[in-house]
N, C-alpha and C. Protein backbone atom coordinates (compact mmCIF):
# COMPACT_ATOMS: atom_id res chain seq x y z
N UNK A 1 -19.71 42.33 7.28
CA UNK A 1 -18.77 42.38 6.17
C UNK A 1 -17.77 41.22 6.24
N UNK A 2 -17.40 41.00 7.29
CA UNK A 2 -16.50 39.74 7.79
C UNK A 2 -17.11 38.81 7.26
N UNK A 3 -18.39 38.10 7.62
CA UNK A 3 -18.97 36.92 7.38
C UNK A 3 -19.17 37.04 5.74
N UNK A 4 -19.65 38.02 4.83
CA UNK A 4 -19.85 38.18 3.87
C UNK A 4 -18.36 37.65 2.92
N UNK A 5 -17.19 37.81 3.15
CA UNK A 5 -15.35 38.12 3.11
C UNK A 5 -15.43 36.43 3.13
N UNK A 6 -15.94 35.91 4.31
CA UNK A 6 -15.59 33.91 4.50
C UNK A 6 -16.43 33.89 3.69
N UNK A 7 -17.64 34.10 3.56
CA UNK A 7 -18.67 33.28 2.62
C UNK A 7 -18.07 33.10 0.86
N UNK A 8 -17.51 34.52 0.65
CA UNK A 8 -16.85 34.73 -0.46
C UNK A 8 -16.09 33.49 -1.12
N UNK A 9 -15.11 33.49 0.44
CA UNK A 9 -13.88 32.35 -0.03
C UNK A 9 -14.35 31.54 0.11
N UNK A 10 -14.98 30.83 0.95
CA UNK A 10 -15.93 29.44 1.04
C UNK A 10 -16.18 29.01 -0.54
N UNK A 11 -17.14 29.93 -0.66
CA UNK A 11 -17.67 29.50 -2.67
C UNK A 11 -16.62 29.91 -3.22
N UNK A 12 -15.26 30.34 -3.52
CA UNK A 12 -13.94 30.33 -4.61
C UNK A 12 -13.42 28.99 -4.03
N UNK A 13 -13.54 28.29 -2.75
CA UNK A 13 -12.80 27.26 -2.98
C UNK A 13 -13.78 26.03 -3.30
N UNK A 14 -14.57 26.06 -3.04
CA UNK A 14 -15.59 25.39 -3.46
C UNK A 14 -15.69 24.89 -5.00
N UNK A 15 -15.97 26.43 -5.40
CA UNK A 15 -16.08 25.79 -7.29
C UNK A 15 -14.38 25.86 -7.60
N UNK A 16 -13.32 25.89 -6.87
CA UNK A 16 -12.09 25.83 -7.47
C UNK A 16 -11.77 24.42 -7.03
N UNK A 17 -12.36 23.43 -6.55
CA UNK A 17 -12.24 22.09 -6.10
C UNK A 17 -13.43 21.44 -7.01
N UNK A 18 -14.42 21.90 -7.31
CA UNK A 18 -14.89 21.41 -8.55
C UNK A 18 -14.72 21.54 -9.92
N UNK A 19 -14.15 22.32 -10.14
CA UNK A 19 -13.09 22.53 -11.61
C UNK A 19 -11.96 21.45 -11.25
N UNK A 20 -11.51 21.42 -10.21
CA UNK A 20 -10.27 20.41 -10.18
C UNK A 20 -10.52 18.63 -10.60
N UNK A 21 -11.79 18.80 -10.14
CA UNK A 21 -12.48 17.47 -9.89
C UNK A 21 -12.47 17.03 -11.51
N UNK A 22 -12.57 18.08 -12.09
CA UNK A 22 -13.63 17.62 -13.68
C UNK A 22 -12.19 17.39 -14.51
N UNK A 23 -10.96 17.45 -13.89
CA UNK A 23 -9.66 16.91 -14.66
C UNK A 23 -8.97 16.00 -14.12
N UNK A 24 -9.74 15.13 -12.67
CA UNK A 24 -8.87 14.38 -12.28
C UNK A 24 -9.06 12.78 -13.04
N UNK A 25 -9.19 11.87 -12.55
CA UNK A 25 -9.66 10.33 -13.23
C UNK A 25 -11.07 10.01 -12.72
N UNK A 26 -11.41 9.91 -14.03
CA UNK A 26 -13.05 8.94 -13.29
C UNK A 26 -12.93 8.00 -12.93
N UNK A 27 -11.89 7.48 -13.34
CA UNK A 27 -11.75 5.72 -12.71
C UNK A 27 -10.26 5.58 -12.29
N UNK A 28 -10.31 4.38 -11.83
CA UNK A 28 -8.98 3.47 -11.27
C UNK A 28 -8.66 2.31 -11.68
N UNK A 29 -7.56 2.20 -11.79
CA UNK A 29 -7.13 0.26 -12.23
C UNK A 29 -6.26 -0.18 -11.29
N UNK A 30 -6.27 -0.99 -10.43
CA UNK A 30 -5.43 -2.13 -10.38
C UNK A 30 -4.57 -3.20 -10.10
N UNK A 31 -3.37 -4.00 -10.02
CA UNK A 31 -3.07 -4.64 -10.74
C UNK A 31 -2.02 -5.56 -9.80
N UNK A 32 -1.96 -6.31 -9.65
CA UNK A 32 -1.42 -7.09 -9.05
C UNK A 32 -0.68 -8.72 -9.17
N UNK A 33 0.73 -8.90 -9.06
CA UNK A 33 0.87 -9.86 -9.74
C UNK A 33 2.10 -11.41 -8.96
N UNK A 34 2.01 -12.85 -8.80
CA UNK A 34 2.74 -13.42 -8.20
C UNK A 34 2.88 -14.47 -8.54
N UNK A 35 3.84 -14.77 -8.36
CA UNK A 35 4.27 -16.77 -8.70
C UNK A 35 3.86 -17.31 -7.72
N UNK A 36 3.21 -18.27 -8.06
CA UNK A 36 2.94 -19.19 -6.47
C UNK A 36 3.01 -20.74 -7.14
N UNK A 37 3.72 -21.11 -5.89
CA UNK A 37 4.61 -22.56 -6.07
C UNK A 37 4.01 -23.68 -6.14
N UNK A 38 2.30 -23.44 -6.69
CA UNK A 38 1.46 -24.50 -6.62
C UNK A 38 0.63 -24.57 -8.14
N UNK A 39 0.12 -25.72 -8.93
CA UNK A 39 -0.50 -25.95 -9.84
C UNK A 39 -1.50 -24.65 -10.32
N UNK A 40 -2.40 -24.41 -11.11
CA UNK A 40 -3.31 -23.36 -11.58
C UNK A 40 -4.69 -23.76 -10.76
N UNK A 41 -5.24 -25.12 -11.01
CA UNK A 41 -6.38 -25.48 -10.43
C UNK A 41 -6.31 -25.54 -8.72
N UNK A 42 -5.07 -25.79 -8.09
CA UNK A 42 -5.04 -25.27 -6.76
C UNK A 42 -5.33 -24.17 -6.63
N UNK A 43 -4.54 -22.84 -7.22
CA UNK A 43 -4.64 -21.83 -6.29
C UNK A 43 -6.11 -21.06 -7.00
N UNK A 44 -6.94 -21.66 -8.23
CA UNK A 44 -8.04 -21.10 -8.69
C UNK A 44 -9.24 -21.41 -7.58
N UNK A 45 -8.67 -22.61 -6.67
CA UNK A 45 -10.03 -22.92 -6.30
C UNK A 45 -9.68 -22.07 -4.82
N UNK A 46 -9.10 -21.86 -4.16
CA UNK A 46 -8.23 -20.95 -3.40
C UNK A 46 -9.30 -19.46 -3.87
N UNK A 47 -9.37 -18.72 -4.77
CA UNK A 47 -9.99 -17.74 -5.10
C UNK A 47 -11.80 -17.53 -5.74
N UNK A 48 -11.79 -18.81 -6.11
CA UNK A 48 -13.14 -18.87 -6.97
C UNK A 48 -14.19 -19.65 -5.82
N UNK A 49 -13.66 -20.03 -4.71
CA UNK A 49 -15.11 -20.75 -3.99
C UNK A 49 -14.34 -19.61 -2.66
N UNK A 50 -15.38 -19.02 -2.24
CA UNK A 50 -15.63 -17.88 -1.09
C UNK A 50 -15.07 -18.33 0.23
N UNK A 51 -15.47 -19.94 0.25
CA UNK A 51 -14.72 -20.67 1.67
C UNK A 51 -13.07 -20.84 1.97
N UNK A 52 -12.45 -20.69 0.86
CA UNK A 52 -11.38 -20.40 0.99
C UNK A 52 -10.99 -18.85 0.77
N UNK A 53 -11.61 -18.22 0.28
CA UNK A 53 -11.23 -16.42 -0.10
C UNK A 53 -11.24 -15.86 1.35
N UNK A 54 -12.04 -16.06 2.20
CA UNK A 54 -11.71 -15.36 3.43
C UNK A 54 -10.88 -15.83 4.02
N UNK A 55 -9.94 -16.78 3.77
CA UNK A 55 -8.89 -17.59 4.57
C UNK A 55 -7.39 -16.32 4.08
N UNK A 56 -7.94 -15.48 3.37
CA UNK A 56 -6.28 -14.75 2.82
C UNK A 56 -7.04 -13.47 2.30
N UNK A 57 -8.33 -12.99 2.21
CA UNK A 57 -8.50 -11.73 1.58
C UNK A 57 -7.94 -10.25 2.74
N UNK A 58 -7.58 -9.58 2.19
CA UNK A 58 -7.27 -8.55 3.28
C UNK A 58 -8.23 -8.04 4.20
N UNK A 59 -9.32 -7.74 3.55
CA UNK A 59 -10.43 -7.34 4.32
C UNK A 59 -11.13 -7.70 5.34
N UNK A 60 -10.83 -9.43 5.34
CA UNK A 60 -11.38 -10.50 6.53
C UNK A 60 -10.16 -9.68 7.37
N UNK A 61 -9.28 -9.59 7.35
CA UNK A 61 -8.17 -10.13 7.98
C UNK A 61 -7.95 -8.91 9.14
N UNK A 62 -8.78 -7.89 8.50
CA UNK A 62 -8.46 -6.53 9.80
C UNK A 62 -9.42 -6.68 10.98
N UNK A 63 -9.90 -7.69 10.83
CA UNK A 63 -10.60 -7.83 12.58
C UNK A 63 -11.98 -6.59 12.94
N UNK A 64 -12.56 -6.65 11.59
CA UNK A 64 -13.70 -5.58 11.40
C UNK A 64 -14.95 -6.85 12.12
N UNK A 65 -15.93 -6.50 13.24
CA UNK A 65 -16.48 -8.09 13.61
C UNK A 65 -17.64 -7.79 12.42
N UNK A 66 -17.92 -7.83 11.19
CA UNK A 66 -18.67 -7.89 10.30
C UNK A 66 -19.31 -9.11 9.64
N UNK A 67 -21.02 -9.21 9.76
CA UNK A 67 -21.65 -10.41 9.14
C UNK A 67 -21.38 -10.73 7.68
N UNK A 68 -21.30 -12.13 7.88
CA UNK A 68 -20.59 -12.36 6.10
C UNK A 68 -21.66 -13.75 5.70
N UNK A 69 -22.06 -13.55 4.76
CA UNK A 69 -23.04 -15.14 3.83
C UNK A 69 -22.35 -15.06 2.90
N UNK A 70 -22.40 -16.71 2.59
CA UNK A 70 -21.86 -17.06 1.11
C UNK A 70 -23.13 -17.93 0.61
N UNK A 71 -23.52 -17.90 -0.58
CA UNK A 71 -24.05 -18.06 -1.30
C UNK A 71 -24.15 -18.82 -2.42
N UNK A 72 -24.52 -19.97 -2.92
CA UNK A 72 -24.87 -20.22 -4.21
C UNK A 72 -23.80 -21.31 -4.32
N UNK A 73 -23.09 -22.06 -5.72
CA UNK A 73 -22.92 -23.05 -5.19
C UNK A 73 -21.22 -22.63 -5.65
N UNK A 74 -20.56 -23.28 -5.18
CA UNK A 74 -19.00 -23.30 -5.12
C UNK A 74 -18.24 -22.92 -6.50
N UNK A 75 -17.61 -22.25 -7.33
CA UNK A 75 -16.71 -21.79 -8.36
C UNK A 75 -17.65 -22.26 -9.76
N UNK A 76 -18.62 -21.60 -9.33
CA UNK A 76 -20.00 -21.44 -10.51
C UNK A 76 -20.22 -19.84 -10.60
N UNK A 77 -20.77 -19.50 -11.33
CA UNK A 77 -21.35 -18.07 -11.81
C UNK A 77 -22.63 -18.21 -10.66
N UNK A 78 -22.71 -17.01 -10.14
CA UNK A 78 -23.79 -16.83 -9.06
C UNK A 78 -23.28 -16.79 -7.74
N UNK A 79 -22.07 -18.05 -7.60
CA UNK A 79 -21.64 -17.72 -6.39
C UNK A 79 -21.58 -16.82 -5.93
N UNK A 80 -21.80 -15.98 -4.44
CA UNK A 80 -21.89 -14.35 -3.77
C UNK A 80 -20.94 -14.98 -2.49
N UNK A 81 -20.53 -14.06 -2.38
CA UNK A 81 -19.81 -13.35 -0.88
C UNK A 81 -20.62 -12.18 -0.41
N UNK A 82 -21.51 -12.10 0.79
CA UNK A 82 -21.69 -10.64 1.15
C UNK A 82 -21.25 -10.47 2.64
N UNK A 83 -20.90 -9.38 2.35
CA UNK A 83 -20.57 -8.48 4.03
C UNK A 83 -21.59 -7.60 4.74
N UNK A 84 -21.32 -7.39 6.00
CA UNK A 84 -21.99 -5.88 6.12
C UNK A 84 -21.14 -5.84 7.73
N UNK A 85 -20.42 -4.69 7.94
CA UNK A 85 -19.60 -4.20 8.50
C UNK A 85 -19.51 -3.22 9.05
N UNK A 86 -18.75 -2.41 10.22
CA UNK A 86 -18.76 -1.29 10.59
C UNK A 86 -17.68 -0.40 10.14
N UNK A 87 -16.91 -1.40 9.97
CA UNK A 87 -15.47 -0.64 9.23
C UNK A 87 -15.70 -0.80 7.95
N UNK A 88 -16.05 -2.19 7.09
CA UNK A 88 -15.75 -2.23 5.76
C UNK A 88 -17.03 -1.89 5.13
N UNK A 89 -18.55 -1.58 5.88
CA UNK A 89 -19.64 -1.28 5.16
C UNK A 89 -20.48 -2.38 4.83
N UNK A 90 -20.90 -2.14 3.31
CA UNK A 90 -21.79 -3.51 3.21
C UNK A 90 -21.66 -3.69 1.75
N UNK A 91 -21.46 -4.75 1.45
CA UNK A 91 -21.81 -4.81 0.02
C UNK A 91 -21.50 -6.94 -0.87
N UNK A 92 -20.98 -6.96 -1.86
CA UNK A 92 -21.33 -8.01 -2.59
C UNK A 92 -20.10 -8.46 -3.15
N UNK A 93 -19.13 -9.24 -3.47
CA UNK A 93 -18.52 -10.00 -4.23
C UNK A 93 -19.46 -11.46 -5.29
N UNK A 94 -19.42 -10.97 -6.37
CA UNK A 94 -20.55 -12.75 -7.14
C UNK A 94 -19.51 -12.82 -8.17
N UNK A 95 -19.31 -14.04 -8.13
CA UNK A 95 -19.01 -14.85 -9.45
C UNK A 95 -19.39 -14.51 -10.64
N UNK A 96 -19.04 -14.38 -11.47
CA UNK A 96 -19.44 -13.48 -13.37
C UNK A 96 -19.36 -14.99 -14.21
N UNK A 97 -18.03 -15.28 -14.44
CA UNK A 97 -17.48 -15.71 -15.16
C UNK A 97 -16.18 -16.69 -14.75
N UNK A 98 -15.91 -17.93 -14.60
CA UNK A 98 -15.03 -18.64 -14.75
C UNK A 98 -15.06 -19.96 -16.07
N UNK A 99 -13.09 -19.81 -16.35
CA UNK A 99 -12.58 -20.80 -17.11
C UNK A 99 -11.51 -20.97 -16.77
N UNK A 100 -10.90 -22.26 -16.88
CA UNK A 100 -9.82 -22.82 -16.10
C UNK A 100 -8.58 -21.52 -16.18
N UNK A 101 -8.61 -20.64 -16.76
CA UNK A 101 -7.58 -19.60 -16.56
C UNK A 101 -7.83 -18.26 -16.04
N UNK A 102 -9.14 -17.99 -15.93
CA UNK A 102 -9.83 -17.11 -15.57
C UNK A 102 -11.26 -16.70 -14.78
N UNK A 103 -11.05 -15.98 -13.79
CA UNK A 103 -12.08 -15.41 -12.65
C UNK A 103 -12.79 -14.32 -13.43
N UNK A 104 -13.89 -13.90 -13.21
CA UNK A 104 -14.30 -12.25 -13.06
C UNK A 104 -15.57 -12.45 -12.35
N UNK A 105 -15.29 -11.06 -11.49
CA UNK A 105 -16.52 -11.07 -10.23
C UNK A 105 -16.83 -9.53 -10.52
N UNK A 106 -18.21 -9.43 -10.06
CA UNK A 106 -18.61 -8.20 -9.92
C UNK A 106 -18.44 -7.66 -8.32
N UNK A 107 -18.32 -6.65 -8.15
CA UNK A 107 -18.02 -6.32 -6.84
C UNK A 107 -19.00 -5.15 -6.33
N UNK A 108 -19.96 -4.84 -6.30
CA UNK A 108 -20.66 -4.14 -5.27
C UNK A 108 -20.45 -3.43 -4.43
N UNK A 109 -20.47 -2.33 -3.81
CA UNK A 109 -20.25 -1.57 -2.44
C UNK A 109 -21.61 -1.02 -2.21
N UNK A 110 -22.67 -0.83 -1.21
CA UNK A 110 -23.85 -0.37 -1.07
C UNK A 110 -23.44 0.62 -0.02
N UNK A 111 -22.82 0.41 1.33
CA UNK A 111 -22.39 1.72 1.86
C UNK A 111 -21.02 1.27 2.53
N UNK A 112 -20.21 2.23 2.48
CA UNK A 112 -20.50 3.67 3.23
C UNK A 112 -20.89 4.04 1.65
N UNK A 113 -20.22 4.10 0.30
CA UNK A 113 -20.41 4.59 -0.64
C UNK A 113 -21.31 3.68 -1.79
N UNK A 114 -22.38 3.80 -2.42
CA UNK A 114 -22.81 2.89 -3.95
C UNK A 114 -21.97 2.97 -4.58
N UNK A 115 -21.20 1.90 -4.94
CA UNK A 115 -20.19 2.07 -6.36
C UNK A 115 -19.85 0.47 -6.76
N UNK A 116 -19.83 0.22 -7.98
CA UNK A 116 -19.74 -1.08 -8.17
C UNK A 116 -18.17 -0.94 -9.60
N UNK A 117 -17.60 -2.01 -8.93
CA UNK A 117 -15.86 -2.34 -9.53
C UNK A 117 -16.48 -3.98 -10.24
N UNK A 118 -14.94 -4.00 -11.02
CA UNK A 118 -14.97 -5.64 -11.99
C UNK A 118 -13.51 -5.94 -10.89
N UNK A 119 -13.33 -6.89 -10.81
CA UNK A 119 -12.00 -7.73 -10.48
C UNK A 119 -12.21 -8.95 -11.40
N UNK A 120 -10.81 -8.81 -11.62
CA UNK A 120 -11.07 -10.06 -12.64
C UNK A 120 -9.45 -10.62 -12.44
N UNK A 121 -8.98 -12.22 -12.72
CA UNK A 121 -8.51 -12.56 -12.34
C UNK A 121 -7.88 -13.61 -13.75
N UNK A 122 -6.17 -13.53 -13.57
CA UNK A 122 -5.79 -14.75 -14.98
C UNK A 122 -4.73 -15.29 -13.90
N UNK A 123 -4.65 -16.88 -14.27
CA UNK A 123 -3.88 -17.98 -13.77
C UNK A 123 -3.10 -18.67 -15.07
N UNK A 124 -1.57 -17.90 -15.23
CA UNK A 124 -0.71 -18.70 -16.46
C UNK A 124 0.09 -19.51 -15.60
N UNK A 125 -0.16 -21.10 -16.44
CA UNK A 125 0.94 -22.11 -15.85
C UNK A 125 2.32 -21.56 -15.86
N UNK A 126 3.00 -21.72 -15.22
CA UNK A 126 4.33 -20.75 -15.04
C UNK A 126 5.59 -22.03 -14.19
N UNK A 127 6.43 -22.76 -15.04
CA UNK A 127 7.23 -23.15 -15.13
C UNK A 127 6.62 -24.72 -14.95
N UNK A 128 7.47 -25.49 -13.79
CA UNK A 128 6.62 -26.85 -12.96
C UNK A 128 6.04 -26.69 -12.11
N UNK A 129 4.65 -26.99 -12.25
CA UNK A 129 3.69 -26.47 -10.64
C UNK A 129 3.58 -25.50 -9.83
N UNK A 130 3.91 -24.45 -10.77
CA UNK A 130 4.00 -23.10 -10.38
C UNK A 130 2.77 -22.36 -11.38
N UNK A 131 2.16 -21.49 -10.83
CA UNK A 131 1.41 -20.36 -11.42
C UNK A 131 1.52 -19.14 -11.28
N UNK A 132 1.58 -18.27 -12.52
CA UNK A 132 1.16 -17.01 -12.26
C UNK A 132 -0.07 -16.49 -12.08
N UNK A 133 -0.14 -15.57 -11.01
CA UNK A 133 -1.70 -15.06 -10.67
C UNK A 133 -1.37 -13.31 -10.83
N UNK A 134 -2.53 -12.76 -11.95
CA UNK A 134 -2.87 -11.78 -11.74
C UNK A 134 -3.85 -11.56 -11.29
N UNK A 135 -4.43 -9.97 -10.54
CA UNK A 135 -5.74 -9.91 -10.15
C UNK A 135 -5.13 -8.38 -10.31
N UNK A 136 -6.75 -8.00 -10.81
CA UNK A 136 -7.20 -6.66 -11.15
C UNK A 136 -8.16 -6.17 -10.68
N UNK A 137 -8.29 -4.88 -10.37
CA UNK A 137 -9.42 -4.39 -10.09
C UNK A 137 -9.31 -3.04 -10.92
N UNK A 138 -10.96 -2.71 -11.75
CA UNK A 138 -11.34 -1.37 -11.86
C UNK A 138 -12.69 -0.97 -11.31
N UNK A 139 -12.81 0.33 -11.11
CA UNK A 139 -13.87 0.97 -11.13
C UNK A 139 -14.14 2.23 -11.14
N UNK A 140 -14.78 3.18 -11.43
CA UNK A 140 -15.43 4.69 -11.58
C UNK A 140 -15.16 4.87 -10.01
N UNK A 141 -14.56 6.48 -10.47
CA UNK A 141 -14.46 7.67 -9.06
C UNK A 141 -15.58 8.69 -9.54
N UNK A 142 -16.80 8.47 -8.89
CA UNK A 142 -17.96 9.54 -9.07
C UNK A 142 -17.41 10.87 -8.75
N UNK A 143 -17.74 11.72 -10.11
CA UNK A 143 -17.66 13.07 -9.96
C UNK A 143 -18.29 14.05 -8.47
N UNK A 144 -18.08 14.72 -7.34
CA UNK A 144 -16.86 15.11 -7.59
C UNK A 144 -15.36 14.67 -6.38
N UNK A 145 -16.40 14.44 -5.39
CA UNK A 145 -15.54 13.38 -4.01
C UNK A 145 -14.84 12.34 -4.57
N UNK A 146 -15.40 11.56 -5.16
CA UNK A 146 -14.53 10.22 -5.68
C UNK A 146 -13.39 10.38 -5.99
N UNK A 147 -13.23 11.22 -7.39
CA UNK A 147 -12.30 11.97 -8.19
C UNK A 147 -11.31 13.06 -6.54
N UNK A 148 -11.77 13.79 -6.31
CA UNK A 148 -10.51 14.37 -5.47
C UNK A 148 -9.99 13.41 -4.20
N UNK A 149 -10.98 12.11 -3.71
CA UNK A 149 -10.14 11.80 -3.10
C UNK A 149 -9.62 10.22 -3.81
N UNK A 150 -9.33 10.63 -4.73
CA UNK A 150 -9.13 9.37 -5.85
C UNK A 150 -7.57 8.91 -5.41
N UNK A 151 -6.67 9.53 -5.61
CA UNK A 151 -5.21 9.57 -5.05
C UNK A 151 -5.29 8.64 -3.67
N UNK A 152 -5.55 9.30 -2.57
CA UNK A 152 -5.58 8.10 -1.53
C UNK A 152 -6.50 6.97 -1.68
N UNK A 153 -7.64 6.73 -2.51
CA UNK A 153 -8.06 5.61 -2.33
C UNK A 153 -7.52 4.48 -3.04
N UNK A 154 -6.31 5.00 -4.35
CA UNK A 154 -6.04 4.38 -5.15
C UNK A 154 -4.38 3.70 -4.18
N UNK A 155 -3.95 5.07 -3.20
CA UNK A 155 -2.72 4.04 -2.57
C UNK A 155 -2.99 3.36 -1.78
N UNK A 156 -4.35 3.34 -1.24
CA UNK A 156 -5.06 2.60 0.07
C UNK A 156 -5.09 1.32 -0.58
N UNK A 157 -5.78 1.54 -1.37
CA UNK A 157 -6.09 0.01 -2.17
C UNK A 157 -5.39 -0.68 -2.83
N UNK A 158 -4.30 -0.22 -3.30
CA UNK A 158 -2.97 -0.68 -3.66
C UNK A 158 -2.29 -1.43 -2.42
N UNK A 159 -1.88 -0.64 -1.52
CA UNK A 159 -1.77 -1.71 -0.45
C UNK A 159 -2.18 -2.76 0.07
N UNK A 160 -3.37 -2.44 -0.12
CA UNK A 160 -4.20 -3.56 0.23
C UNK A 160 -3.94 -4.69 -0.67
N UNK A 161 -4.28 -4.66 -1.82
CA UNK A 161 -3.85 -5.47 -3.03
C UNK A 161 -2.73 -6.49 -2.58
N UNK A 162 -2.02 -5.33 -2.25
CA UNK A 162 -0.42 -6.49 -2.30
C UNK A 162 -0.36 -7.15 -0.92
N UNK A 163 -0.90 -6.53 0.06
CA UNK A 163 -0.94 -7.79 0.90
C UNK A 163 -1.76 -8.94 0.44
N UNK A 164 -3.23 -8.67 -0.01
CA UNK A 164 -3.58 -9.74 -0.97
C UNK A 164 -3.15 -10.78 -1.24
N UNK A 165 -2.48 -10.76 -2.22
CA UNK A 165 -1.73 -11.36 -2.87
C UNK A 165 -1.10 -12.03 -2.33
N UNK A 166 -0.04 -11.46 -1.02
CA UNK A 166 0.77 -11.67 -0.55
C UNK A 166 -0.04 -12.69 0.50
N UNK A 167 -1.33 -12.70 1.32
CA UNK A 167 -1.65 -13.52 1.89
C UNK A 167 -2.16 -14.80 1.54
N UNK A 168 -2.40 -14.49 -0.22
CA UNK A 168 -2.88 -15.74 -1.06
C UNK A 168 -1.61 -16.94 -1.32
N UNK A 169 -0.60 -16.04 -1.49
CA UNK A 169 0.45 -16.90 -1.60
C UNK A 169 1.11 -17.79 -0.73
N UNK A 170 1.06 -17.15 0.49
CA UNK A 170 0.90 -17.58 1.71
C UNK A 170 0.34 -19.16 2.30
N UNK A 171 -1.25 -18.81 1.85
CA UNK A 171 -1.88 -19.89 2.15
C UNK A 171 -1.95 -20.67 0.99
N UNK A 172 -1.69 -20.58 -0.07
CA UNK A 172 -1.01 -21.86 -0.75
C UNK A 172 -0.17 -22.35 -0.93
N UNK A 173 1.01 -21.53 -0.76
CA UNK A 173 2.43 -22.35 -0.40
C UNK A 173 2.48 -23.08 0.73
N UNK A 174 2.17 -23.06 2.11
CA UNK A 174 2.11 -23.70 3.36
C UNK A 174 2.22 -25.33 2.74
């Protein structure tokens, strides 16, 4: 009767965490933003050729010892970044789309989770030799894990973001 009593509550919390799921966000955005004290075509090439992106991305930077190829030819469409990691997993950064004001990459994750995000990226001239850089990221929280643990992945990655940023600015101001 005992075991019958847990099994009970087991399945009420169960489908009461999947009802929760089906009102949280399927997706996430975002958003990130900085002046940096250098021209537009400096700090674009800083982000759009892969040999400089691991010099400031957060993800290089946690000391995960993970295999990395770059790919294809320098701040062209096709260009790839791939990883494969023990901490960060495995997956793809490629080139979509560039114009002198704008990035967009597709982003890939193959594990720990399949899920594929856009980052996309705008560079406004911003005063004398200064630029503004935004960078964005979205992507889908698969029903129903994604979605409940959507909240921490969205402040995880928010953090992350702003060090980002913060390390991009970094290595172009120097």
């Amino acid at each position: 009767m005992t075991l019958l009593y847990i099994l009970a509550i087991l399945v009420v919390v169960i489908v009461l965490l999947l009802i929760i799921a089906l009102f949280l966000p399927d997706g996430y955005f975002i958003e990130k933003s900085a002046i940096i004290k250098k021209p537009c075509e400096y700090v674009i090439d800083k982000v759009a050729d892969f040999h400089n992106y691991i010099q400031w991305n957060p993800w290089q930077q946690k000391g995960d010892k993970s295999e990395s190829n770059i790919t294809g030819l320098s701040k062209r469409p096709g260009h790839k970044y791939s990883w494969k990691g023990s901490k960060r997993g495995t997956g793809s950064l490629t080139l979509r789309e560039i114009d002198p004001h704008h990035l967009h990459f597709d982003l890939e994750f193959v594990t720990p989770v399949k899920t594929i995000a856009r980052d996309n990226w705008l560079f406004e001239d911003w005063g004398s030799d200064e630029t503004k850089v935004t960078w964005q990221n979205f992507g889908a929280l698969p029903y129903p894990l994604g979605r409940l643990k959507g909240y921490m992945f969205h402040k995880n990655l928010n953090r992350q973001f702003t060090e980002g940023i913060r390390n991009l600015k970094k290595l172009c101001e120097r």
